[in-house]
Protein backbone atom coordinates (compact mmCIF):
# COMPACT_ATOMS: atom_id res chain seq x y z
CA UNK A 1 -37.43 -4.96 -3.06
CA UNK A 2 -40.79 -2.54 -2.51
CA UNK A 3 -39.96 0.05 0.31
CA UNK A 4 -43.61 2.00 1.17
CA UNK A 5 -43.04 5.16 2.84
CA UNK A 6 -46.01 5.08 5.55
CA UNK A 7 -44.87 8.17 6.62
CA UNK A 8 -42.25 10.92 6.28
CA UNK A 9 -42.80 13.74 8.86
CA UNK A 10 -41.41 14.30 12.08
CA UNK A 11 -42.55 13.68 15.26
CA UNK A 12 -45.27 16.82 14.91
CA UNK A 13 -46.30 15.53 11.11
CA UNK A 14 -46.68 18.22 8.82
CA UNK A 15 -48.62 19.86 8.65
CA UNK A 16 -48.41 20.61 12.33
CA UNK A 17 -51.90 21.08 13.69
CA UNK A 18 -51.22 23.86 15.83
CA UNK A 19 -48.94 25.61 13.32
CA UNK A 20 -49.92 28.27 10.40
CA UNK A 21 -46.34 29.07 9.16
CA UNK A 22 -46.28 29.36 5.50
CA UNK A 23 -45.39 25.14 5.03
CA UNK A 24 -48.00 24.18 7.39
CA UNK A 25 -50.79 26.04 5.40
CA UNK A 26 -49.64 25.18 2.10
CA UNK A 27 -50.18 21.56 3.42
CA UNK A 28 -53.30 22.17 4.81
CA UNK A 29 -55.19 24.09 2.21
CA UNK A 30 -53.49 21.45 -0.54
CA UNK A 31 -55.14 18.54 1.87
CA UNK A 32 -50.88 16.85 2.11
CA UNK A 33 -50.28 15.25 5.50
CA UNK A 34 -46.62 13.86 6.06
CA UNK A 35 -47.67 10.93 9.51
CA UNK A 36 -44.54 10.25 11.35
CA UNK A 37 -41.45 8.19 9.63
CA UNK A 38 -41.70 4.78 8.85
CA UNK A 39 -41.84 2.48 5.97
CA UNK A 40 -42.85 -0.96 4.85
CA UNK A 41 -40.18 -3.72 3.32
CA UNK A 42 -41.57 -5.89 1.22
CA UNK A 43 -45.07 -6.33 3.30
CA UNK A 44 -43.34 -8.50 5.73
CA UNK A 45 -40.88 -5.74 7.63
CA UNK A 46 -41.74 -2.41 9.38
CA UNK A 47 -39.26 0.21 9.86
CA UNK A 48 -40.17 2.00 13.10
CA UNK A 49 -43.10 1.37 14.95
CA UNK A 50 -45.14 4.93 14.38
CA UNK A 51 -48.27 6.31 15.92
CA UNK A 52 -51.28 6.30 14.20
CA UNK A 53 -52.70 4.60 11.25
CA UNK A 54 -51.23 3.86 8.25
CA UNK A 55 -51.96 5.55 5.07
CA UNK A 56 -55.49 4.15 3.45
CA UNK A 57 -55.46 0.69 1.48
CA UNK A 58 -52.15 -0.37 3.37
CA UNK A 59 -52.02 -3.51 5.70
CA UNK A 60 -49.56 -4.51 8.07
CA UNK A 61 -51.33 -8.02 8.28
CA UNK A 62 -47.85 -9.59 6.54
CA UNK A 63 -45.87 -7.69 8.90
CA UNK A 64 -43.13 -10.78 10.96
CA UNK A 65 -40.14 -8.03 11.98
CA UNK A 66 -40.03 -4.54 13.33
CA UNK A 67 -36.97 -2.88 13.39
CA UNK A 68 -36.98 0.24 15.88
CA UNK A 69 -34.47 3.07 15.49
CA UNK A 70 -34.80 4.57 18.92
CA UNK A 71 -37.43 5.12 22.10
CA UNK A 72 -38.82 8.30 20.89
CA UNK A 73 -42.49 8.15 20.75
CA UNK A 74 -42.92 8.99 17.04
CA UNK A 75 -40.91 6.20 16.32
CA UNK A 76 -41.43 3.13 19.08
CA UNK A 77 -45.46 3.28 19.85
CA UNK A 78 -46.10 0.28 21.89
CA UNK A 79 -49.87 0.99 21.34
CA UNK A 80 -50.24 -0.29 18.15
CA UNK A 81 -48.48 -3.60 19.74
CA UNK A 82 -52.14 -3.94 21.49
CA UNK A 83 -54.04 -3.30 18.05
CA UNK A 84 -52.27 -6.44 16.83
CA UNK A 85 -53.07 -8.23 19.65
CA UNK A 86 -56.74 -7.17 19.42
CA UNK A 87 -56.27 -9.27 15.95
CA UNK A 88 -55.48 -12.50 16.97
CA UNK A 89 -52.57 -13.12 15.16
CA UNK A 90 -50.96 -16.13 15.29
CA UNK A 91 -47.77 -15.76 13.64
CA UNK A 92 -44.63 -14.67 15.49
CA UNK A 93 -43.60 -11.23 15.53
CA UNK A 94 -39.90 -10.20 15.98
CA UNK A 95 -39.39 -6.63 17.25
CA UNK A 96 -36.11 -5.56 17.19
CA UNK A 97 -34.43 -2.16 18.72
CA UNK A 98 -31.91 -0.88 21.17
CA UNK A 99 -32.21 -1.79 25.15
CA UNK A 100 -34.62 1.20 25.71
CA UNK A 101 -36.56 0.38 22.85
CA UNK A 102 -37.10 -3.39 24.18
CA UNK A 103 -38.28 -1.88 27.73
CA UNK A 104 -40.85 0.45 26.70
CA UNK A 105 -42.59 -2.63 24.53
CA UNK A 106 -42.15 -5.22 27.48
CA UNK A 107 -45.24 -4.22 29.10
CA UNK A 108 -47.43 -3.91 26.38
CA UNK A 109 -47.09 -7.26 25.38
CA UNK A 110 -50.06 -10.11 26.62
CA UNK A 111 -48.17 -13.29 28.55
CA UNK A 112 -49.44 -15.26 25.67
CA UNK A 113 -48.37 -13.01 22.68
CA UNK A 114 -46.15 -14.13 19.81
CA UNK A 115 -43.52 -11.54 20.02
CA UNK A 116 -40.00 -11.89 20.65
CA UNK A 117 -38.07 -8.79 21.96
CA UNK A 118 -34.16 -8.50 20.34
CA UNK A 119 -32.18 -5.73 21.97
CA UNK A 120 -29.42 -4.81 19.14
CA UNK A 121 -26.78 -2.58 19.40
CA UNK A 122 -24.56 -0.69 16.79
CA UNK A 123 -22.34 -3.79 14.50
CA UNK A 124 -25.37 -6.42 14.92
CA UNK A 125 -25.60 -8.06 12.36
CA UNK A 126 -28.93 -10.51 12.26
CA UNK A 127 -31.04 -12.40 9.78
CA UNK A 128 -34.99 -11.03 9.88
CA UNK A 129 -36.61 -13.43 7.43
CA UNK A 130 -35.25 -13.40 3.87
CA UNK A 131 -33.87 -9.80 4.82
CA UNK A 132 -30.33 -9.36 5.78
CA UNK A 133 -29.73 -6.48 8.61
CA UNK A 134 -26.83 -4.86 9.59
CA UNK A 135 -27.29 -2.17 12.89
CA UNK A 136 -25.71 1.02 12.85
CA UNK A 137 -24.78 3.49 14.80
CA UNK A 138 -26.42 7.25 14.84
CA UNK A 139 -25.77 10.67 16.41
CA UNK A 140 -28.97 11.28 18.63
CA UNK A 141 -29.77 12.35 21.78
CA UNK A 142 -30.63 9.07 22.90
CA UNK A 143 -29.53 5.42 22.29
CA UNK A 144 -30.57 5.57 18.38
CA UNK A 145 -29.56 2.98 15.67
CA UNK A 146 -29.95 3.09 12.18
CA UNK A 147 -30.74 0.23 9.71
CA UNK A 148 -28.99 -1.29 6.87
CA UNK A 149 -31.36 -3.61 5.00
CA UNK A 150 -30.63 -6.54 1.92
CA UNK A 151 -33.30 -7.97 -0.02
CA UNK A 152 -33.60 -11.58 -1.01
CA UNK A 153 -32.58 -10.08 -4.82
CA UNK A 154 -29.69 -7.99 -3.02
CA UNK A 155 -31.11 -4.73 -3.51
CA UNK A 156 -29.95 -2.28 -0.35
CA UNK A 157 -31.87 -0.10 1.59
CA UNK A 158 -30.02 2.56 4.26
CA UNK A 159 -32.94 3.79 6.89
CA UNK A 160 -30.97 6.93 8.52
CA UNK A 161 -33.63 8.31 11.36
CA UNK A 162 -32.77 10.06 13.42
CA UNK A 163 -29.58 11.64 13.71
CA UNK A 164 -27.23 13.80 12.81
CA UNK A 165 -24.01 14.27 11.17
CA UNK A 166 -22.88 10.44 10.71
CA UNK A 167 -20.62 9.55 13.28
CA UNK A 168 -17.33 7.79 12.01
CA UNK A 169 -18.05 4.27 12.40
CA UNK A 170 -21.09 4.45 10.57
CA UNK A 171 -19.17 6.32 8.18
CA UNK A 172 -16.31 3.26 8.29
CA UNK A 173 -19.18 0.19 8.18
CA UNK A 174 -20.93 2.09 5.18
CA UNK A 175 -18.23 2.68 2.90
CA UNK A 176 -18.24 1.63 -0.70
CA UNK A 177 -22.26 0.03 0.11
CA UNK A 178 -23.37 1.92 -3.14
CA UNK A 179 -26.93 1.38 -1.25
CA UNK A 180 -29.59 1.33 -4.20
CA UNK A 181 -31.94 3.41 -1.75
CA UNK A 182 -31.28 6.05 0.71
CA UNK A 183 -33.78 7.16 3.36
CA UNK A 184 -32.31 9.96 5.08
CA UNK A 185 -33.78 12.53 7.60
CA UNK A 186 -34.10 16.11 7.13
CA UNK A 187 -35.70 17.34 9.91
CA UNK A 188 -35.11 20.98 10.26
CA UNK A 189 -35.11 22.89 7.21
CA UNK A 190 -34.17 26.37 7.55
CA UNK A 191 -34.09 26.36 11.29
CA UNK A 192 -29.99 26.28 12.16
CA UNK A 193 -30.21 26.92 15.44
CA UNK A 194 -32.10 24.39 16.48
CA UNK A 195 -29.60 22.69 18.71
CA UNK A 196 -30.79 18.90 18.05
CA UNK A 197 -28.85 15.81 16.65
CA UNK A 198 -31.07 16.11 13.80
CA UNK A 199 -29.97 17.35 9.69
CA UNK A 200 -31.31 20.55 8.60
CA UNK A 201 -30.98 21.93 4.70
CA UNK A 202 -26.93 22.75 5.28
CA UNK A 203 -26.06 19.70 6.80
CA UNK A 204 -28.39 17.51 5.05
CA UNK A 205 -25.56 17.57 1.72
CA UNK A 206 -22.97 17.87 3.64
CA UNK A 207 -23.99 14.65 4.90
CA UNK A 208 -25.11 13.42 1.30
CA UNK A 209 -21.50 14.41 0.06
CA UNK A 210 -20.09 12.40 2.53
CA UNK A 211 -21.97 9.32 1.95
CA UNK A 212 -20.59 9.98 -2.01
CA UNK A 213 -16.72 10.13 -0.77
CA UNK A 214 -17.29 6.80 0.91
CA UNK A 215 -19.07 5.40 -2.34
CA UNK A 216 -22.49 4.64 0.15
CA UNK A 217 -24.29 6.89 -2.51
CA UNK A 218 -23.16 7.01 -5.71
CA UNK A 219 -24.89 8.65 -8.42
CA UNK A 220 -27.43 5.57 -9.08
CA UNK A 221 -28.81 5.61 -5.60
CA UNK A 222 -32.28 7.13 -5.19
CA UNK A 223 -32.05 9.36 -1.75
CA UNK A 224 -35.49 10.30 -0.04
CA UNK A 225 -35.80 12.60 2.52
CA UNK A 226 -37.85 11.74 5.55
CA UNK A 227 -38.91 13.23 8.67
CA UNK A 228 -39.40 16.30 7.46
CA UNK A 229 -41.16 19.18 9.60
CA UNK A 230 -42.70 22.54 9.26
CA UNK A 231 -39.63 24.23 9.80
CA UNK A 232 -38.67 23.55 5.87
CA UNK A 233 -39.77 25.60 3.07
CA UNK A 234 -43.40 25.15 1.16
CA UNK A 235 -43.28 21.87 -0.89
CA UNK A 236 -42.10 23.15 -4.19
CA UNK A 237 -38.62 25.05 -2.72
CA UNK A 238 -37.99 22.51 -0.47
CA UNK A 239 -37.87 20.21 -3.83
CA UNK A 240 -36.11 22.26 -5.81
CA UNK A 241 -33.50 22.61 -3.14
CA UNK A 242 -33.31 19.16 -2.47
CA UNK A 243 -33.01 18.29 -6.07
CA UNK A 244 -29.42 20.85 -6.14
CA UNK A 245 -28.00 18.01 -4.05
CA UNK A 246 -29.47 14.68 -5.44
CA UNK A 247 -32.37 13.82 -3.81
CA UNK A 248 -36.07 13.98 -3.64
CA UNK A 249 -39.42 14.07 -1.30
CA UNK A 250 -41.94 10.98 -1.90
CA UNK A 251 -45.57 11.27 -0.33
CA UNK A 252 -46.84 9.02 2.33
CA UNK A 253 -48.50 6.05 1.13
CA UNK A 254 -45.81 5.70 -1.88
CA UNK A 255 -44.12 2.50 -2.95
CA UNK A 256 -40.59 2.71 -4.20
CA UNK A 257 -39.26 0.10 -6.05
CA UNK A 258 -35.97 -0.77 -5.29
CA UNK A 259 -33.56 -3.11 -7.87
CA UNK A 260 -30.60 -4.50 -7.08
CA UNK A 261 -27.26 -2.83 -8.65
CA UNK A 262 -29.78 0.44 -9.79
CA UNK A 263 -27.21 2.37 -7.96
CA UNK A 264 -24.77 1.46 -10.23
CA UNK A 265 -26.48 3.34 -13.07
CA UNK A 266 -26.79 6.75 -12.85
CA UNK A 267 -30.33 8.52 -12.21
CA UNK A 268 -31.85 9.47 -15.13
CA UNK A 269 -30.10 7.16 -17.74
């Protein structure tokens, strides 16, 4: 499996254009953008349907499923349903996300369009190609799911935006997964009080540790953090931090392999 991280901001990017905090103008003056979350399976399935371009030299031209986490509009931009459109595609497109998700794309669809809508809910379990997907649930302010994905080789991919804290089924339905790769969010930095079913730097390894007690990470598994905003430190602290608990920031436009069973070797061996 190839995962391509398209993007790993939040729903501002970072750096935030109307922001000159001390992250925001490290980014800027070092010419790093972080586009909204999403990544690219394999060229032929899109986690999250983002605003904006992707980063340069990457097509979504092989692109046949999109699985949608939630109806937020950094994450489910119907637009870019119309900039396929406008190329005259003739292969089928499955897009795939909760009810709200599946109204907000209706109308952006042309009556002769090859795109099927799937509403899923949390325990779906559904076939998307040569990709295996189980839906799961997450903690978020609204209807939100979160994706487990298996490659044709078996190599497993957990994409965790957004929520917050785990809630206990998805705790129950991910237990012993060993998942080779982990995107998980970590929206909020040093900001505690922000309120938000989101993770911020304390209860991003908390989480982390609890995906380890219930063998979903183990120490194999290569954990990304995504959706990251201004609100977190300047790029080298926020990596060092990260790295205390096991994982690790990526930037847009980067292709991750992922092999099946590498989670059952520990990093660095």
């Amino acid at each position: 499996m190839e995962v391509t991280l398209l993007g790993t901001g939040a729903a501002d990017g970072l750096p935030n254009p109307w922001c000159a905090c001390p992250s925001c103008t490290e980014a800027r003056e070092e010419g790093r953008q972080r586009r909204p979350t999403s990544a690219l399976v394999d060229g032929v399935l899109l986690l999250d349907l983002a605003p904006g371009l992707p980063p340069d030299g990457i097509s979504l031209h092989g692109v046949r499923t999109v699985l949608v986490t939630h109806a937020h509009p950094d994450h489910c931009s119907p637009f870019s349903l119309l900039w396929r459109h406008w190329a005259q595609l003739p292969e089928p497109l499955t897009l795939v996300g909760p009810a709200q998700v599946v109204e907000e794309c209706r109308p952006w669809l042309a009556p002769h369009d090859p795109v099927r809508l799937v509403q899923v809910d949390p325990g779906d379990v559904l076939r998307c190609g040569e990709h295996a997907v189980r839906v799961l649930a997450a903690a978020h302010e609204v209807p939100t799911v979160l994706y487990d994905v298996t490659g044709r080789d078996g190599a497993r991919l957990l994409y965790a935006t957004d929520t917050g804290p785990l809630p206990a089924s998805t705790m129950t339905a991910v237990a012993g997964a060993a998942y080779d790769l982990v995107l998980l969010e970590q929206t909020f930095g040093d900001r505690l009080d922000h309120g938000t079913a989101h993770l911020d730097l304390v209860t991003f390894p908390e989480q982390l540790d609890r995906l380890r007690h219930a063998g979903a990470v183990t120490g194999g598994t290569d954990v990304v953090a995504v959706h990251l905003s201004h609100h977190n430190p300047p790029a080298v602290e926020l990596e060092r931090r990260l790295g205390t608990c096991g994982a690790r920031t990526v930037a847009d436009g980067t292709t991750v392999p992922v092999r099946a069973g590498q989670a059952a070797v520990p990093r660095g061996a």
